[in-house]
C-alpha atoms as a PDB file:
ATOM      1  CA  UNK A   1     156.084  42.759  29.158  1.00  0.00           C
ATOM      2  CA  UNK A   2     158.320  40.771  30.883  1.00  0.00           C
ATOM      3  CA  UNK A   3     159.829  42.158  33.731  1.00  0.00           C
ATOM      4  CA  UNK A   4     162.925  41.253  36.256  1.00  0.00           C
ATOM      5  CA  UNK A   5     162.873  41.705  39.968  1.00  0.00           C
ATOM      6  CA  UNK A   6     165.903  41.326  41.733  1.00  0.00           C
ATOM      7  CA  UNK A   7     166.910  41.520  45.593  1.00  0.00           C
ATOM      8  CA  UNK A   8     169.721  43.917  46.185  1.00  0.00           C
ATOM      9  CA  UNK A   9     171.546  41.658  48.882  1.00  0.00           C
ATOM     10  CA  UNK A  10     171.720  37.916  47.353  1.00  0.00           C
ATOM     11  CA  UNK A  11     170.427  38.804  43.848  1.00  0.00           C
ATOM     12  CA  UNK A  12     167.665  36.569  44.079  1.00  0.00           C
ATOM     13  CA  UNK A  13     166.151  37.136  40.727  1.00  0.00           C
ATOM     14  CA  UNK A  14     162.238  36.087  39.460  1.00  0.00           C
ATOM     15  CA  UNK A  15     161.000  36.993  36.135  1.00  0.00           C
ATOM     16  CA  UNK A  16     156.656  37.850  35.751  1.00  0.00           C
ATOM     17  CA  UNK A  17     155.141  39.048  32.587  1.00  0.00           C
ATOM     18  CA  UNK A  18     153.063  42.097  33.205  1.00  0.00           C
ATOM     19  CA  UNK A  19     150.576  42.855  33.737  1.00  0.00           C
ATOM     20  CA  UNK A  20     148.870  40.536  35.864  1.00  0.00           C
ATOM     21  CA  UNK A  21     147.095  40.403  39.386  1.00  0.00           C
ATOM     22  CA  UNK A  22     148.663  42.929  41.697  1.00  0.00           C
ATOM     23  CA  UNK A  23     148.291  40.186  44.607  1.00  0.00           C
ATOM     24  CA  UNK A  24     149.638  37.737  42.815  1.00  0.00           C
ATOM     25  CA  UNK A  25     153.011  40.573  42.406  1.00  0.00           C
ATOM     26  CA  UNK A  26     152.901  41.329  45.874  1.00  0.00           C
ATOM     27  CA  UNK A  27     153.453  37.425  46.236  1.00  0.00           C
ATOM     28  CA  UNK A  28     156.348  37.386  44.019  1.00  0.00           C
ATOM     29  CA  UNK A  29     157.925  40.368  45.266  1.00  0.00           C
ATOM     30  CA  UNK A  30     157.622  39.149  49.213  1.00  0.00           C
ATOM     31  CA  UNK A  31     159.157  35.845  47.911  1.00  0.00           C
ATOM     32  CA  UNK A  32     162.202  38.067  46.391  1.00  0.00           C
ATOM     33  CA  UNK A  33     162.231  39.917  49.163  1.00  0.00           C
ATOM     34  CA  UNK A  34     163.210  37.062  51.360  1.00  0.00           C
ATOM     35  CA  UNK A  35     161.144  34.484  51.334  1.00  0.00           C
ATOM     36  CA  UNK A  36     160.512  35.181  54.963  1.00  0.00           C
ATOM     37  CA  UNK A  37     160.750  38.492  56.911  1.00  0.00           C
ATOM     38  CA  UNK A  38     164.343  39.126  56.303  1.00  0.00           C
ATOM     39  CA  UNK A  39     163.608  41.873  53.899  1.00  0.00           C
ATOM     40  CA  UNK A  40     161.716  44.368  56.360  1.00  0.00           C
ATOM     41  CA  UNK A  41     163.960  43.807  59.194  1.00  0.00           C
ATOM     42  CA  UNK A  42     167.497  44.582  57.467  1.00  0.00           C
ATOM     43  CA  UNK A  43     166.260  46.549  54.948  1.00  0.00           C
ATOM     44  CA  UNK A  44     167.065  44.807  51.758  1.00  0.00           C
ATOM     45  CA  UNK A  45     165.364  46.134  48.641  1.00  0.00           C
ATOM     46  CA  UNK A  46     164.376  44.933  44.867  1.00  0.00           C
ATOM     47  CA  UNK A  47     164.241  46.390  42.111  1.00  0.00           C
ATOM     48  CA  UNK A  48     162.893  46.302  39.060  1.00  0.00           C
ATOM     49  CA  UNK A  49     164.436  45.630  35.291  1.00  0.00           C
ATOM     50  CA  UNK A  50     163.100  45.055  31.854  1.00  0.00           C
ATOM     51  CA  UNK A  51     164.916  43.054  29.577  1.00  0.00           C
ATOM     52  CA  UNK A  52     166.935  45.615  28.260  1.00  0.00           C
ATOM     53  CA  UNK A  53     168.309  46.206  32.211  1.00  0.00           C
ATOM     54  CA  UNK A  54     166.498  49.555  32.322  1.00  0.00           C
ATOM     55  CA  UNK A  55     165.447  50.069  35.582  1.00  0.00           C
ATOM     56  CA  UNK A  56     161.650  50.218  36.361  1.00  0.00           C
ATOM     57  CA  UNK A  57     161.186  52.811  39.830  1.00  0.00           C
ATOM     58  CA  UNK A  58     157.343  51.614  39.839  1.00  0.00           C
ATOM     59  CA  UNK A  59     156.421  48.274  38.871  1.00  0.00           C
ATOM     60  CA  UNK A  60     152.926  48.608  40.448  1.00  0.00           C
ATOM     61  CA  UNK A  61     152.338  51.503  38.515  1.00  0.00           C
ATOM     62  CA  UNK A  62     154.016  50.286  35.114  1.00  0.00           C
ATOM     63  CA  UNK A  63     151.420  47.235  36.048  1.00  0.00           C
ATOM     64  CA  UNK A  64     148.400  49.200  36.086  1.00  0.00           C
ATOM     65  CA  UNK A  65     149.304  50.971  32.804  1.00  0.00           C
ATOM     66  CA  UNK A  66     149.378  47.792  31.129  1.00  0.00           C
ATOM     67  CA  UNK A  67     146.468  46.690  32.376  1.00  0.00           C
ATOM     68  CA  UNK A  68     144.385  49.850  30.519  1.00  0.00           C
END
């Protein structure tokens, strides 16, 4: 399932097909996030679409259902 994560503030967008490694999701989401520390200082958030644009409120836990 491919999925669409998207920072709120620049709409910085990166696309992962799930499920896969939750590390490897933490990675991509951090690098979303702001590629740096950005994202926990001011606050800025992603969120998550699928390709239809409905939004997903827990990607981590849409990833382990996938994964069983």
């Amino acid at each position: 399932m491919k999925v669409h994560i998207v920072c709120n503030r620049d709409n910085e967008t990166k696309v992962v097909d799930l499920p896969m490694d939750e590390r490897e999701l933490l990675k991509v989401q951090g690098s979303v996030l702001d590629r740096d520390t950005i994202g926990y200082i001011t606050g800025v958030e992603v969120k998550y679409y699928d390709d239809n644009g409905k939004e997903i409120e827990n990607i981590f836990l849409l990833n382990r259902q996938l994964k069983n």
